[in-house]
Protein backbone atom coordinates (compact mmCIF):
# COMPACT_ATOMS: atom_id res chain seq x y z
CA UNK A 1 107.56 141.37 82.17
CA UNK A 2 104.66 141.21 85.07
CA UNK A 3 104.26 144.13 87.27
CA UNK A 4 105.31 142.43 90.53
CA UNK A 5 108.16 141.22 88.60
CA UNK A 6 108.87 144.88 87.26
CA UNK A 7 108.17 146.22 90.69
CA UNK A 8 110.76 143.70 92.43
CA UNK A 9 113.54 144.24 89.75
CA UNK A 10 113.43 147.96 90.02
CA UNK A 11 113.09 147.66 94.11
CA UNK A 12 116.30 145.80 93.25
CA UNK A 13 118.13 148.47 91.51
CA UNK A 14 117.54 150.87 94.15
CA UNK A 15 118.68 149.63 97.21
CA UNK A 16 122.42 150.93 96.64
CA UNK A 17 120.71 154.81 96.44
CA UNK A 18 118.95 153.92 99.32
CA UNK A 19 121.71 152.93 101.73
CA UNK A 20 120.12 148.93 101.79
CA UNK A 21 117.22 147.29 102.06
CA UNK A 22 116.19 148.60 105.59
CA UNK A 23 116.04 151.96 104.14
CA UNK A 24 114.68 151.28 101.31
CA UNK A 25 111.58 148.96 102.83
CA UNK A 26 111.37 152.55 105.42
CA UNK A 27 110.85 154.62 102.20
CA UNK A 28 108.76 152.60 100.90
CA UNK A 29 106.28 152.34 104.28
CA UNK A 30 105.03 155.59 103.29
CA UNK A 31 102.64 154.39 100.83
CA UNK A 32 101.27 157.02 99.02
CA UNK A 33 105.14 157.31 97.43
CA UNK A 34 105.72 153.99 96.73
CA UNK A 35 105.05 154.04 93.32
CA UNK A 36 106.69 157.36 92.57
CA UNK A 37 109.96 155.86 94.12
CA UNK A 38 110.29 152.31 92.73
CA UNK A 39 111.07 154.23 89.66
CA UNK A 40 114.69 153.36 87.97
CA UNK A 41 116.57 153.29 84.45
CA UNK A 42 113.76 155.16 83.11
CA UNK A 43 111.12 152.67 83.32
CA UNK A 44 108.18 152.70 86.28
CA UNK A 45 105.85 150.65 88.02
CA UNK A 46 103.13 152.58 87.14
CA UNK A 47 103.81 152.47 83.22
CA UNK A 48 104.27 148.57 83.55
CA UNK A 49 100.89 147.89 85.12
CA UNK A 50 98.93 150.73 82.88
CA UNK A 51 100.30 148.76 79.97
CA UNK A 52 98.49 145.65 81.57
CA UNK A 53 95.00 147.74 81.90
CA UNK A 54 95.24 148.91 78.39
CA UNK A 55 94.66 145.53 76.97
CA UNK A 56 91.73 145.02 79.05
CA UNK A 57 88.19 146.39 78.76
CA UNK A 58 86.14 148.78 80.73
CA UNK A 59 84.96 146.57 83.47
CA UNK A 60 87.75 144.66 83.88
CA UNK A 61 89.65 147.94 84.39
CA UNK A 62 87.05 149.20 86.60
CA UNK A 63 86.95 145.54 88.93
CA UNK A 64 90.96 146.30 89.54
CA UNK A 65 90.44 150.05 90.57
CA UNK A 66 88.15 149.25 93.13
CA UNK A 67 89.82 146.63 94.17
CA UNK A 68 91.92 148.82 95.57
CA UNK A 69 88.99 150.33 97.80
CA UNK A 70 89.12 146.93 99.72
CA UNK A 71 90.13 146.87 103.44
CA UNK A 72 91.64 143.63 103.48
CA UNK A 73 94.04 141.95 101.25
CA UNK A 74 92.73 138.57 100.54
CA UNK A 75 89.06 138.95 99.63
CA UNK A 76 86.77 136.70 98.42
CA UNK A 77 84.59 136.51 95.54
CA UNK A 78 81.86 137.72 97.71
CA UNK A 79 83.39 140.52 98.66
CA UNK A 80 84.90 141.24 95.92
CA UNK A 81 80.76 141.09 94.34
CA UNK A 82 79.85 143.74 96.55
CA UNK A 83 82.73 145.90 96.55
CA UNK A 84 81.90 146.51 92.64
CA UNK A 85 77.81 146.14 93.24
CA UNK A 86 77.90 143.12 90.72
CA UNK A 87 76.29 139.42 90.68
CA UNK A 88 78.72 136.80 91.27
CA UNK A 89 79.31 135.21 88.83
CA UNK A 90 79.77 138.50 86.69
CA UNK A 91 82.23 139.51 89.11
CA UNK A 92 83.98 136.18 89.00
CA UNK A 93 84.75 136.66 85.27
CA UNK A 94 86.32 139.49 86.07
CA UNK A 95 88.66 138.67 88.36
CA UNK A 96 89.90 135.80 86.39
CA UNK A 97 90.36 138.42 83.18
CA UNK A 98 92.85 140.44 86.28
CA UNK A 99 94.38 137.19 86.79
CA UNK A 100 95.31 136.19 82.88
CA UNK A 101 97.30 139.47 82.86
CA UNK A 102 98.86 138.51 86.28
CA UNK A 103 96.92 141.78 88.20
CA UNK A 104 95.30 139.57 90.59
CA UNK A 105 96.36 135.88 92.07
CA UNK A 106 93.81 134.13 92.57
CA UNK A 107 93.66 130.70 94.86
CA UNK A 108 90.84 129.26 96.53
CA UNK A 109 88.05 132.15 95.99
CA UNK A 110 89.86 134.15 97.25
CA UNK A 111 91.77 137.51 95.26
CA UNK A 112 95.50 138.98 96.22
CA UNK A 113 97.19 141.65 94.56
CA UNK A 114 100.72 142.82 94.84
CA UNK A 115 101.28 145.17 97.44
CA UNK A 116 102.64 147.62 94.42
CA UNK A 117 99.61 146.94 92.63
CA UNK A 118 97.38 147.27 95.15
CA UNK A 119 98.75 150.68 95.66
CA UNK A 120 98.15 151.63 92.01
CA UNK A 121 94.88 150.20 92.13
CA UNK A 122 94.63 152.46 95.47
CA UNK A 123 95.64 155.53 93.42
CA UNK A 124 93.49 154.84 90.11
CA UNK A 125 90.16 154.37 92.34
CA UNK A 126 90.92 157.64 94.58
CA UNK A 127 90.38 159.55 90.91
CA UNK A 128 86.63 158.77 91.70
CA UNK A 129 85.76 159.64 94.80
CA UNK A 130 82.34 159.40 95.11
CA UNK A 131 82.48 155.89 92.97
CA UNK A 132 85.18 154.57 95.53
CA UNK A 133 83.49 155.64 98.74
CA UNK A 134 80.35 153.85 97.49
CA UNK A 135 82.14 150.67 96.93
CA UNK A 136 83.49 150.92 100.10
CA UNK A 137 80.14 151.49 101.77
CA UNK A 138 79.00 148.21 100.37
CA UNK A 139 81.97 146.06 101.49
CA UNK A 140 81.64 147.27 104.32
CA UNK A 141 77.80 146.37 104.76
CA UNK A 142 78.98 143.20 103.03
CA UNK A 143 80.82 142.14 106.40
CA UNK A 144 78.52 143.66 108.59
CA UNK A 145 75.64 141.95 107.60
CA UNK A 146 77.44 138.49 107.14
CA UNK A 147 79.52 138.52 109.91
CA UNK A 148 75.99 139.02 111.89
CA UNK A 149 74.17 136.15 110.02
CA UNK A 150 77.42 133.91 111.10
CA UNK A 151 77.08 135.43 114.62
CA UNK A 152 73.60 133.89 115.00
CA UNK A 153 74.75 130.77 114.30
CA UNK A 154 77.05 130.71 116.71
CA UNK A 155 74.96 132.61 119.44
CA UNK A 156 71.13 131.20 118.55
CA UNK A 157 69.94 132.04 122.08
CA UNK A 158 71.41 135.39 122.70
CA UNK A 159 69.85 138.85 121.92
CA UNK A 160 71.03 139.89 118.49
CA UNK A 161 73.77 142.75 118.31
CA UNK A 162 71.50 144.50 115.85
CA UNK A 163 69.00 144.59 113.37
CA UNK A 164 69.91 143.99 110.10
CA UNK A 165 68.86 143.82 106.26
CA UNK A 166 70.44 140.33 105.45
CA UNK A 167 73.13 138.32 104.59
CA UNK A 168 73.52 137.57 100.96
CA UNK A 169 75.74 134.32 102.21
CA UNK A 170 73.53 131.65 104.12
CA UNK A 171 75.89 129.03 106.71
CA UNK A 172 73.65 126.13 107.26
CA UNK A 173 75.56 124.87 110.47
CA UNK A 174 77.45 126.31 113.00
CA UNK A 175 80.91 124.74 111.62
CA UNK A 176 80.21 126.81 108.41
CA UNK A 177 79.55 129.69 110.08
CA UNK A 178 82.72 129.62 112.18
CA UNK A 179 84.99 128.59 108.87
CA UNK A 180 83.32 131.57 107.34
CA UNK A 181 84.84 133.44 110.44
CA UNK A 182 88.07 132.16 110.39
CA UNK A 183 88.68 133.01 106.99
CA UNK A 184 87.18 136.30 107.05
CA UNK A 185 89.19 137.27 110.26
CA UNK A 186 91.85 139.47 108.74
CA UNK A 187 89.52 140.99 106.41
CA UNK A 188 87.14 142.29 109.25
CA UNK A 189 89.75 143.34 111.51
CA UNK A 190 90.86 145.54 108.66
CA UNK A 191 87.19 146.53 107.97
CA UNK A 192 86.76 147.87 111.62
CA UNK A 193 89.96 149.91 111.13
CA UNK A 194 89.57 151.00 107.86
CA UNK A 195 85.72 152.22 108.97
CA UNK A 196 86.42 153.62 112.50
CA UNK A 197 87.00 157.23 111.45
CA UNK A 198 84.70 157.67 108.52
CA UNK A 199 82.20 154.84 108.78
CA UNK A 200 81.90 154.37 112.56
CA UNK A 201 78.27 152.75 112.49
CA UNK A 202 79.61 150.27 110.87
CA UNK A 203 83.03 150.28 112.68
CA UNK A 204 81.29 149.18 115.62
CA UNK A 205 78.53 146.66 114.47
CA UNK A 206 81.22 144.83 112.70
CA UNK A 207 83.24 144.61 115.71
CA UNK A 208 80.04 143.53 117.64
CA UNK A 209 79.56 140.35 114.95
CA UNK A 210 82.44 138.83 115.63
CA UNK A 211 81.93 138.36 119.09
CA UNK A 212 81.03 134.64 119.11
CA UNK A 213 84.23 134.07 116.79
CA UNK A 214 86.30 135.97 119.23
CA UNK A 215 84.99 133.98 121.96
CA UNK A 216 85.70 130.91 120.80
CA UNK A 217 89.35 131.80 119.10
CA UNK A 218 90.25 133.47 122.65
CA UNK A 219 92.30 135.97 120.56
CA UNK A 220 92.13 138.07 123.17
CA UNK A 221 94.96 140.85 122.28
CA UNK A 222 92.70 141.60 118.90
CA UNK A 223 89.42 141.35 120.95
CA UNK A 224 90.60 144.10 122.60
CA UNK A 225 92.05 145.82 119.90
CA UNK A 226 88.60 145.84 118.32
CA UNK A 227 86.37 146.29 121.16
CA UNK A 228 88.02 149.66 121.66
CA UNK A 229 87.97 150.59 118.40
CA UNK A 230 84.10 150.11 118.01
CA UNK A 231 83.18 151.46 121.81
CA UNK A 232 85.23 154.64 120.79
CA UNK A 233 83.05 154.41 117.06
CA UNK A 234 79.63 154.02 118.88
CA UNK A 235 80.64 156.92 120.94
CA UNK A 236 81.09 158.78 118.30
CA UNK A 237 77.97 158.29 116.84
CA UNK A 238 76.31 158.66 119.67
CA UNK A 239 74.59 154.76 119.77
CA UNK A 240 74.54 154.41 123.23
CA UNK A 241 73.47 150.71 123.06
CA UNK A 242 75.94 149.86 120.97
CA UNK A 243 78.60 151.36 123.55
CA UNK A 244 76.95 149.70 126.20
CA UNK A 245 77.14 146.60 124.58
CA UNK A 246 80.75 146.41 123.94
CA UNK A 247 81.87 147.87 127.11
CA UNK A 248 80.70 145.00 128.63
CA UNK A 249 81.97 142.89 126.51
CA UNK A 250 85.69 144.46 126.26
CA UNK A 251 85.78 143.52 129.78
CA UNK A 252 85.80 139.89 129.37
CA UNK A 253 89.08 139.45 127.61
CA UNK A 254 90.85 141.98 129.84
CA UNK A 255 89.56 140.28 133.22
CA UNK A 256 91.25 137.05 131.56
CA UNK A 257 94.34 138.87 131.13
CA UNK A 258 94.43 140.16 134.76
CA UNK A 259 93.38 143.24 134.25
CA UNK A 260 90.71 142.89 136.61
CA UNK A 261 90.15 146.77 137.57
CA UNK A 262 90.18 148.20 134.23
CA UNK A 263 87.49 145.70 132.90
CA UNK A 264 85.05 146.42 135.80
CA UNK A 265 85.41 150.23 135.07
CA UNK A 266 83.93 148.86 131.52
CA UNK A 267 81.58 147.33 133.20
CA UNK A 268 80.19 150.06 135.04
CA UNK A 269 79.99 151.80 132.19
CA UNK A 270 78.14 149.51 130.46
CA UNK A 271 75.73 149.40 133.30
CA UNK A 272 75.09 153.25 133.63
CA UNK A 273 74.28 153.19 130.04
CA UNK A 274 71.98 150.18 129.90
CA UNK A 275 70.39 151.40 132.87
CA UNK A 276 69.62 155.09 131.60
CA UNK A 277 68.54 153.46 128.32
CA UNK A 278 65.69 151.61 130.37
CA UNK A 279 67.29 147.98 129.18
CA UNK A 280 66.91 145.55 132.59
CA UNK A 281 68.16 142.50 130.51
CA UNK A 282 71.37 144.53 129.33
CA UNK A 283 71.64 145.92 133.14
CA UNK A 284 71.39 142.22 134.39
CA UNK A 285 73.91 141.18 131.82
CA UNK A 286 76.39 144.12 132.68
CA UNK A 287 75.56 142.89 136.83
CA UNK A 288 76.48 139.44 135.71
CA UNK A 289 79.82 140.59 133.81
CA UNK A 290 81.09 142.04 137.07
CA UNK A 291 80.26 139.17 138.58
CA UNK A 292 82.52 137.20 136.56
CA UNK A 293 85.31 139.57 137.17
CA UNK A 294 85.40 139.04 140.66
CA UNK A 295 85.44 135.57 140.26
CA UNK A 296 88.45 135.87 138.05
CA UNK A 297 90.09 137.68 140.56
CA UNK A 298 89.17 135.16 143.26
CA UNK A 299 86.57 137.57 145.50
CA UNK A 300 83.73 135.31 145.37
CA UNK A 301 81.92 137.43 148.26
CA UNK A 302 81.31 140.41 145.80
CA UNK A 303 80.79 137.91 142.97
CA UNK A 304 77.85 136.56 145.04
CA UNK A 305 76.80 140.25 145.63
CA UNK A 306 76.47 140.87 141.93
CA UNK A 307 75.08 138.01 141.00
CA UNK A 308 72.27 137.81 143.39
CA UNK A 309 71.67 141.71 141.85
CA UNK A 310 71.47 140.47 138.68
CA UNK A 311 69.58 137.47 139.55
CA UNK A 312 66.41 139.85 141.65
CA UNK A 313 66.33 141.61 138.12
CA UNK A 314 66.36 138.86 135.74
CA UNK A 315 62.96 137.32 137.60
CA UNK A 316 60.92 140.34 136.25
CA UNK A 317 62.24 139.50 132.63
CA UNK A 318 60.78 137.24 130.00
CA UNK A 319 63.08 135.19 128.03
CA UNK A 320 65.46 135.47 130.35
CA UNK A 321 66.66 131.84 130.51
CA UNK A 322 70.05 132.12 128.90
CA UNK A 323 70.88 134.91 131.26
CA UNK A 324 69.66 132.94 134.35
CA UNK A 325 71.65 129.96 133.13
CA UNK A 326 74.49 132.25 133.14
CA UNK A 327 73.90 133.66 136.26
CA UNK A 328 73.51 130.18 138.03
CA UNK A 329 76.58 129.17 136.34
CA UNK A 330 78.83 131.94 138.05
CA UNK A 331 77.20 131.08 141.60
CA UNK A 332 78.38 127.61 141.20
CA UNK A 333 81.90 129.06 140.62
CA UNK A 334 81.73 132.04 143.43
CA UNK A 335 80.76 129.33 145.77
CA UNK A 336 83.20 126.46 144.58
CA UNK A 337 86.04 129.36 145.19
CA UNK A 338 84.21 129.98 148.34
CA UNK A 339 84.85 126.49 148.86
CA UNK A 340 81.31 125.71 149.39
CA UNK A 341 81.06 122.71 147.35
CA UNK A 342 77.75 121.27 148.02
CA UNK A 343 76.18 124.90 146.95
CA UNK A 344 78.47 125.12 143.94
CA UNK A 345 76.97 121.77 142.92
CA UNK A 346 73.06 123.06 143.57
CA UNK A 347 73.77 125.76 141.37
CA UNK A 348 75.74 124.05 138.57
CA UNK A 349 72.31 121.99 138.10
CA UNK A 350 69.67 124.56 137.82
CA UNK A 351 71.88 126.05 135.14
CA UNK A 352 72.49 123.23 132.85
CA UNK A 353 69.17 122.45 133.51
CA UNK A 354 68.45 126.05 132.25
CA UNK A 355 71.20 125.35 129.70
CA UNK A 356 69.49 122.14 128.00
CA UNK A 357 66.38 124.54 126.75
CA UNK A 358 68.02 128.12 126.75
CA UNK A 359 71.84 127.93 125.91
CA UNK A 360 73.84 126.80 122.83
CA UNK A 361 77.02 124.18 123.30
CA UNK A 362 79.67 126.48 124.31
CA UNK A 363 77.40 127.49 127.81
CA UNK A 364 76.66 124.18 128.04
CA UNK A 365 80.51 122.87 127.59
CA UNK A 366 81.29 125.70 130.16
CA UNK A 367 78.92 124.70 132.78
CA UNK A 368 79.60 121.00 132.24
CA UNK A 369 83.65 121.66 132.75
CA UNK A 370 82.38 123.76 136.18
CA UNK A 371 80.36 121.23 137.77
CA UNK A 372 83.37 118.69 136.94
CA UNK A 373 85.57 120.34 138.55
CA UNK A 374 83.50 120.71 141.58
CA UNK A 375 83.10 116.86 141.69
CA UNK A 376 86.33 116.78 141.05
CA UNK A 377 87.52 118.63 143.99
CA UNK A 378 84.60 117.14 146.40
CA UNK A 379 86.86 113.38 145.52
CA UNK A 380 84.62 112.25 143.21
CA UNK A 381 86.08 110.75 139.83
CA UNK A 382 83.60 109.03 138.38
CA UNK A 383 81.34 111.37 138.04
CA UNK A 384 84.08 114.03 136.62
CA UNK A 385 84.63 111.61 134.09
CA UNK A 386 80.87 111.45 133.14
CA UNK A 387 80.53 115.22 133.49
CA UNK A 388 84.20 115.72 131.72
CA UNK A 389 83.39 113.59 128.63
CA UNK A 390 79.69 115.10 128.09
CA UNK A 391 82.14 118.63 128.02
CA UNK A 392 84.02 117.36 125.78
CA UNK A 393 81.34 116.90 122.65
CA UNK A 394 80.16 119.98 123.74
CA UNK A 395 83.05 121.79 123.36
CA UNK A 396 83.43 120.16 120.19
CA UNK A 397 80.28 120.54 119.32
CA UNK A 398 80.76 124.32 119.70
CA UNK A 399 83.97 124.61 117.88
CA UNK A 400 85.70 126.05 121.32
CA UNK A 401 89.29 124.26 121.39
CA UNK A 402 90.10 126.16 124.68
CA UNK A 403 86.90 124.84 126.85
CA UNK A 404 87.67 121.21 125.42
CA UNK A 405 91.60 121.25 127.14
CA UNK A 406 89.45 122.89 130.27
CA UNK A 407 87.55 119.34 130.18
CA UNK A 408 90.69 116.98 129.48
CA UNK A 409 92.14 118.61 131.86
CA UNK A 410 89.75 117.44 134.65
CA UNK A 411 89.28 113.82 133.00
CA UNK A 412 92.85 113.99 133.23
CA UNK A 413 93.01 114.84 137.28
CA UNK A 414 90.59 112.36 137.24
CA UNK A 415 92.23 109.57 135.86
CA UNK A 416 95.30 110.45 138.19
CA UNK A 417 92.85 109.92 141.40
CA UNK A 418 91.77 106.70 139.74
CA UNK A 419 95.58 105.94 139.32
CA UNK A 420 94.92 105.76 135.51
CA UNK A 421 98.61 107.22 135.25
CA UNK A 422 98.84 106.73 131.35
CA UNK A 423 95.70 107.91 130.42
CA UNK A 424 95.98 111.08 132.84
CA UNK A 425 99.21 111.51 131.46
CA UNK A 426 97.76 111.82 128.13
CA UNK A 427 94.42 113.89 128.90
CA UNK A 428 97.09 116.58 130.67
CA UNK A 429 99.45 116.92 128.10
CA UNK A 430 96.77 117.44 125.74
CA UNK A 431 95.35 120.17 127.56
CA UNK A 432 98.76 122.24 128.10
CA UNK A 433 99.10 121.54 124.36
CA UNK A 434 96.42 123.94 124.01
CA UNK A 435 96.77 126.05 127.21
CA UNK A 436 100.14 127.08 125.47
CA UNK A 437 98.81 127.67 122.27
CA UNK A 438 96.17 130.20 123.58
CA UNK A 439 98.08 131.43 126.47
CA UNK A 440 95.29 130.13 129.32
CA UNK A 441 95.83 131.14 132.92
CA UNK A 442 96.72 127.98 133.89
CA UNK A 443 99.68 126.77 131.66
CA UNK A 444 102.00 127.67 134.58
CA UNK A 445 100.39 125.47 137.01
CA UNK A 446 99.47 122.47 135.12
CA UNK A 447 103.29 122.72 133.70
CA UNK A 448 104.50 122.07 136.72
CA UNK A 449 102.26 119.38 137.86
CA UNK A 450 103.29 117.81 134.47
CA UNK A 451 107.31 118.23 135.42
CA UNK A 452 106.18 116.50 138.60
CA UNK A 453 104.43 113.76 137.42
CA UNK A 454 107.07 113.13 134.76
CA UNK A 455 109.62 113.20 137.81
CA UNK A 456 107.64 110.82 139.90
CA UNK A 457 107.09 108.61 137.27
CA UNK A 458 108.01 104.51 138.19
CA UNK A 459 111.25 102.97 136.80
């Protein structure tokens, strides 16, 4: 019989002692005795999968231990390569000898076990301490240092988080990169929690490399989720930078949830550190994040205020161009709030002008969907069109599903003032689509022009 099968037969056979299977799944939460429990008619889980590891050889058995070590619960051959230090292709062999004795399912590169075996493996691996905690040093440099090298991808213009050593993978376009990401997701989510209280270095600089993903996923619940996790880790190590840097950047997805006081006090944080640490270009960046949180919560005034801060420090600084496209960016959004249309315009040009030599295509997209709007709202349609299709391949360009419904969105207010009802009709359901999916600000309001239109709509 296979373990799992074993495990789920004698799991079985217990839930009458255990008053159901509620109870039973509440026993069993408490991992470290889930093996001793699932133990019935004199037969165990733990005898069923040592028979398994008897028939196989040393580094077999030693490939399953530490896989046990592993954060996650779907690596991939990579991971799995350096959890055991091996080449590979070595490593590869071994998993599929774990797989012929049904220790290991393997599908698509990538390597499951059991829950119940993954605990054994757990508790086999723990008998070698020092052997386990190196393996799970190297995962978790694995995902640092690939995670970063994906990061870079996504963010070529951007400071990098941190120095590194190297990625062993190599993504040769951003789309790579960002399926790298996506796949990885629930492995380095687990990494930063499984590091955060012994490994907190790398707690944090994992959480920093996904940044870019988490940008462009707008997960924002697990952005923040992380982001505290690794400022309270760079605390703890005392990497003040590294604090600084995700301060700021836990800010972003809690202004987009409304939580517009608690991200500034992030903010300032971030900006008392950078500042003590003599960084002008993080200081400007933290000056331009509080900008953007006051244009969030509609104060343009003090958005202005910040921004013109950040802007009389960013002239000092070379290679400042991505953070001066930013900057002029979020002046073309204080003052379209302000309602000042004709200077929202003036300063949605010099930053995609900025953008075409400094910024990647998610800025670009951003700035693009900004100035159409503007047009937009000045009664121009033509040229939201033009600026709402360039946004578009941008968006798609940058992988960003979020910023592209920003875009149809306006072509599709656009088409309405052109009395293109169909096509309008099409670019705005297409947006809420997506609006709903990612729970954007505006899925209230652009439901209910939607109900309207549909209501108004001719015989």
């Amino acid at each position: 019989m296979r373990p799992a099968a074993a495990g789920a037969r004698i799991a079985a056979a217990r839930l009458g002692e255990f008053g159901g299977g509620t109870a039973l799944a509440g026993r069993l939460a408490a991992e470290g005795d889930r093996i001793g429990l699932l133990t019935a008619e004199d037969v165990s889980v733990r005898a069923a999968l040592q028979v398994s590891l008897t028939a196989l050889d040393g580094p077999s058995r030693t490939m399953f231990h530490l896989l046990g070590v592993h954060p996650g619960q779907r690596p991939g051959t990579d991971a799995c390569a350096a959890l055991a230090g091996l080449p590979p292709p070595v490593t590869r062999d071994l998993l599929d000898r774990l797989a012929a004795v049904h220790l290991v399912r393997s599908v698509d590169g990538r390597h499951q076990m059991h829950d119940l075996v993954r605990l054994f493996a757990a508790e086999q691996a723990a008998a070698d301490p020092v052997a386990a905690t190196a393996a799970l040093e190297r995962t978790l440099t694995f995902y640092r240092n690939t995670a970063a090298a994906a990061d870079r991808v996504l963010r070529p213009a951007e400071r990098p988080n941190f120095d590194t050593a190297g990625s062993p993978v190599r993504f040769a376009d951003l789309p790579a990169a960002l399926a790298w990401l996506d796949a990885e997701a629930d492995n380095l989510v687990a990494a930063v929690e499984r590091a955060e209280a012994d490994h907190p270095q790398l707690a944090w600089q994992i959480a920093a490399a996904m940044y870019g993903w988490l940008f462009r996923r707008h997960q924002r619940d697990r952005w923040i989720d992380l982001y505290t996790r690794g400022v309270r880790a760079a605390r703890q190590v005392g990497d003040a930078r590294g604090e600084a840097m995700l301060s700021g950047r836990l800010a972003i997805p809690l202004s987009l949830l409304g939580r517009h006081d608690e991200a500034a006090g992030h903010c300032a944080r971030a900006y008392e550190l950078r500042v003590a640490e003599g960084d002008q270009l993080g200081a400007a960046t933290a000056l331009l994040n509080l900008a953007a949180i006051e244009n969030n919560a509609g104060r343009p005034a003090e958005a202005i205020r910040r921004l013109t801060q950040a802007e009389e420090r960013s002239r000092a600084l070379p290679d400042a161009g991505h953070l001066r496209a930013l900057v002029a960016s979020n002046l073309g959004e204080a003052h379209q709030l302000a309602g000042r249309l004709d200077h929202a315009v003036e300063h949605y040009r010099t930053a995609l002008a900025l953008a075409e030599t400094h910024c990647g295509a998610r800025d670009m997209a951003e700035i693009l969907v900004g100035l159409a709007r503007t047009h937009r709202r000045a009664g121009q349609p033509l040229e939201t069109l033009r600026l709402g299709q360039r946004a578009v391949e941008q968006a798609r360009l940058a992988g960003d599903v979020l910023i592209e419904a920003e875009a149809r969105e306006e072509l599709g207010h656009a088409h309405l003032a052109r009395r293109e009802r169909a096509r309008a009709l099409t670019e705005l359901s297409t947006a809420l689509e997506t609006y709903r999916e990612k729970g954007h600000r505006g899925t209230a309001e652009l439901t209910s022009r939607l109900a309207e239109l549909t209501r108004s709509a001719p015989d």
